[in-house]
Protein backbone atom coordinates (compact mmCIF):
# COMPACT_ATOMS: atom_id res chain seq x y z
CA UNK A 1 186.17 -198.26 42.11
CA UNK A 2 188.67 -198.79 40.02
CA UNK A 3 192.70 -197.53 40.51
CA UNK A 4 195.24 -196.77 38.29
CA UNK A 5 198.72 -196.62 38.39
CA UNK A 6 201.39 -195.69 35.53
CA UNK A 7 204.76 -196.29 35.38
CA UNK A 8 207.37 -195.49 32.74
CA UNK A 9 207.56 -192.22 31.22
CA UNK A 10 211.24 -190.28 31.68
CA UNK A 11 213.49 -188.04 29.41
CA UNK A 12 214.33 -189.00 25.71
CA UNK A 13 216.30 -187.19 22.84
CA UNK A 14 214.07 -185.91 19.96
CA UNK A 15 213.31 -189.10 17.60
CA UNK A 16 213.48 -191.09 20.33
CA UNK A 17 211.25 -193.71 21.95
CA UNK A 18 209.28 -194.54 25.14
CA UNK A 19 206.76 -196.69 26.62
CA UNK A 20 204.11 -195.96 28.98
CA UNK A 21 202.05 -198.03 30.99
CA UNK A 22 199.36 -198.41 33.58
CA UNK A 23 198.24 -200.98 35.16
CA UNK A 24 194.22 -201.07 36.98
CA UNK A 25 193.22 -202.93 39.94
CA UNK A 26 189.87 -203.03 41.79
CA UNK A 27 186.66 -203.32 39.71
CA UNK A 28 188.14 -203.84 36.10
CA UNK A 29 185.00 -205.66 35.16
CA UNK A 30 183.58 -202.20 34.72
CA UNK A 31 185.95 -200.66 32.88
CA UNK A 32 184.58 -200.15 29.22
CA UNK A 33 186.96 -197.84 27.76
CA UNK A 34 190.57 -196.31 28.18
CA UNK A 35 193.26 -193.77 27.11
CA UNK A 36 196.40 -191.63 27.68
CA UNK A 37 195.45 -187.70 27.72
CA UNK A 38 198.42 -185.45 28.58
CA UNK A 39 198.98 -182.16 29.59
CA UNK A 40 201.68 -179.83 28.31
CA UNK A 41 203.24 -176.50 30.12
CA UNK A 42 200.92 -174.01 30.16
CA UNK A 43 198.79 -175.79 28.06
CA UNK A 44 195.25 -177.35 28.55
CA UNK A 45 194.82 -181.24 28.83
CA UNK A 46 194.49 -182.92 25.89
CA UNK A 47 193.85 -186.55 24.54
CA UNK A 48 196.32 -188.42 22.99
CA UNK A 49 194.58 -191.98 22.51
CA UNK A 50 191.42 -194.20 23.29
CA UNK A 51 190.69 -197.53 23.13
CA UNK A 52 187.38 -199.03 23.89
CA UNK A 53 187.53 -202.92 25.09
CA UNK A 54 185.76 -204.07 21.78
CA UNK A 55 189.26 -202.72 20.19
CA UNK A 56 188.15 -199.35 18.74
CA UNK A 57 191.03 -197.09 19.17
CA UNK A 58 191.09 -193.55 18.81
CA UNK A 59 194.14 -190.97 18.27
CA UNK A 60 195.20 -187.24 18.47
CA UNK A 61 195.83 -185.87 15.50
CA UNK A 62 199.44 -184.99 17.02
CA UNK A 63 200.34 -188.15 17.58
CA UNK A 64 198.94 -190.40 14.71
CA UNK A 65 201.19 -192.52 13.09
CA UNK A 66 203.72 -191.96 15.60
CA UNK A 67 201.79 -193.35 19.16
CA UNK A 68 200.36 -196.61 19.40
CA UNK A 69 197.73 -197.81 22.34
CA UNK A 70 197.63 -201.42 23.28
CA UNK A 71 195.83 -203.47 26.24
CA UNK A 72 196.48 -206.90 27.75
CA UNK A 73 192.93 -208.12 29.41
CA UNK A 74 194.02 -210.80 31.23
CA UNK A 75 197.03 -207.75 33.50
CA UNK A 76 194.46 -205.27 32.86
CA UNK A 77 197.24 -202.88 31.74
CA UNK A 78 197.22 -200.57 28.96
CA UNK A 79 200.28 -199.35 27.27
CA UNK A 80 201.62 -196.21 25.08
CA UNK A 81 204.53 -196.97 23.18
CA UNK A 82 205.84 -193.59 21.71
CA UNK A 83 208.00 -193.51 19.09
CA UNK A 84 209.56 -190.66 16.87
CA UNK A 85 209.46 -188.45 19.73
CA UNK A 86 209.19 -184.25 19.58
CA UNK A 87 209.60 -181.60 21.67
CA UNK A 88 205.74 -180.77 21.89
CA UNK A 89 205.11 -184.85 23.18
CA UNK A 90 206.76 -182.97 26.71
CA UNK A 91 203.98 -182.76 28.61
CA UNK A 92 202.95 -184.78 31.68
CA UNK A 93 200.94 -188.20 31.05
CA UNK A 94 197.49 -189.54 32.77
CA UNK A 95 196.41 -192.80 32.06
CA UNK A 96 192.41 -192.99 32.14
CA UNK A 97 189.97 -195.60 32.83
CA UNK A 98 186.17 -194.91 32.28
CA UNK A 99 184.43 -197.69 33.77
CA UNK A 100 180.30 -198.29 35.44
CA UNK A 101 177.66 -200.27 35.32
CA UNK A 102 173.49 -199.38 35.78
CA UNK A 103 173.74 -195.91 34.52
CA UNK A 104 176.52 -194.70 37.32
CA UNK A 105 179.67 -193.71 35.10
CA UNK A 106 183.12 -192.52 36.29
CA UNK A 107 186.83 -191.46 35.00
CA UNK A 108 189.38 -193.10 36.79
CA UNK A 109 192.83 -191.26 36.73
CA UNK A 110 196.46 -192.45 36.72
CA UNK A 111 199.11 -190.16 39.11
CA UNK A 112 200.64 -188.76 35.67
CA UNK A 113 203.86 -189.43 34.41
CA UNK A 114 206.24 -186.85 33.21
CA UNK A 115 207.49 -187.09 29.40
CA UNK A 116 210.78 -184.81 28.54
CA UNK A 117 212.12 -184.53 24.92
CA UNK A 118 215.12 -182.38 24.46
CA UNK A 119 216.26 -181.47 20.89
């Protein structure tokens, strides 16, 4: 089992900036890939970035250029650090951990974080 917990996240003006991050405990040796999906109002959950532990990352199209993933292996914690923020970034955030071992695979969800931009 592995948990996840985010913190950050908040309300920003548009072309603003913020940083998300989330932090796993409990069996991080099988963790073998992460990300930030997010979910805006009314909307269906979408991805937003993934990085696998050999250091292939991944990005929405909505966000490219803009978002940037990062790890540190040795907190096993994963950031987002958001810059040039819009209106549609407002959505709420889940950090994600996909970790297993021996053919028995699981996601492992953060609590979410809410993400507000105001124009």
């Amino acid at each position: 089992q592995v948990q996840a917990v985010e913190s950050g996240g908040g309300s920003v003006e548009v072309g603003g900036s913020l940083r998300l991050s989330c932090a796993a405990s409990g069996d991080v040796a099988s963790i073998y890939a992460m990300g930030w999906y997010r979910q805006p109002p009314g909307k269906d959950r979408e991805m937003v970035a993934t990085m696998s532990v050999g250091g292939t990352v991944d990005y929405g199209n909505a966000v490219k250029d803009r978002f940037t993933i990062s790890r540190d292996s040795v907190k096993n914690t994963m950031d987002l650090q958001m810059n040039h923020l819009k209106p549609e970034d407002t959505a709420v955030y889940y950090c994600i951990y996909f970790g297993g071992r021996q053919g028995s695979y699981h996601d492992y969800w953060g609590q979410g974080t809410q993400v507000t931009v105001s124009s």
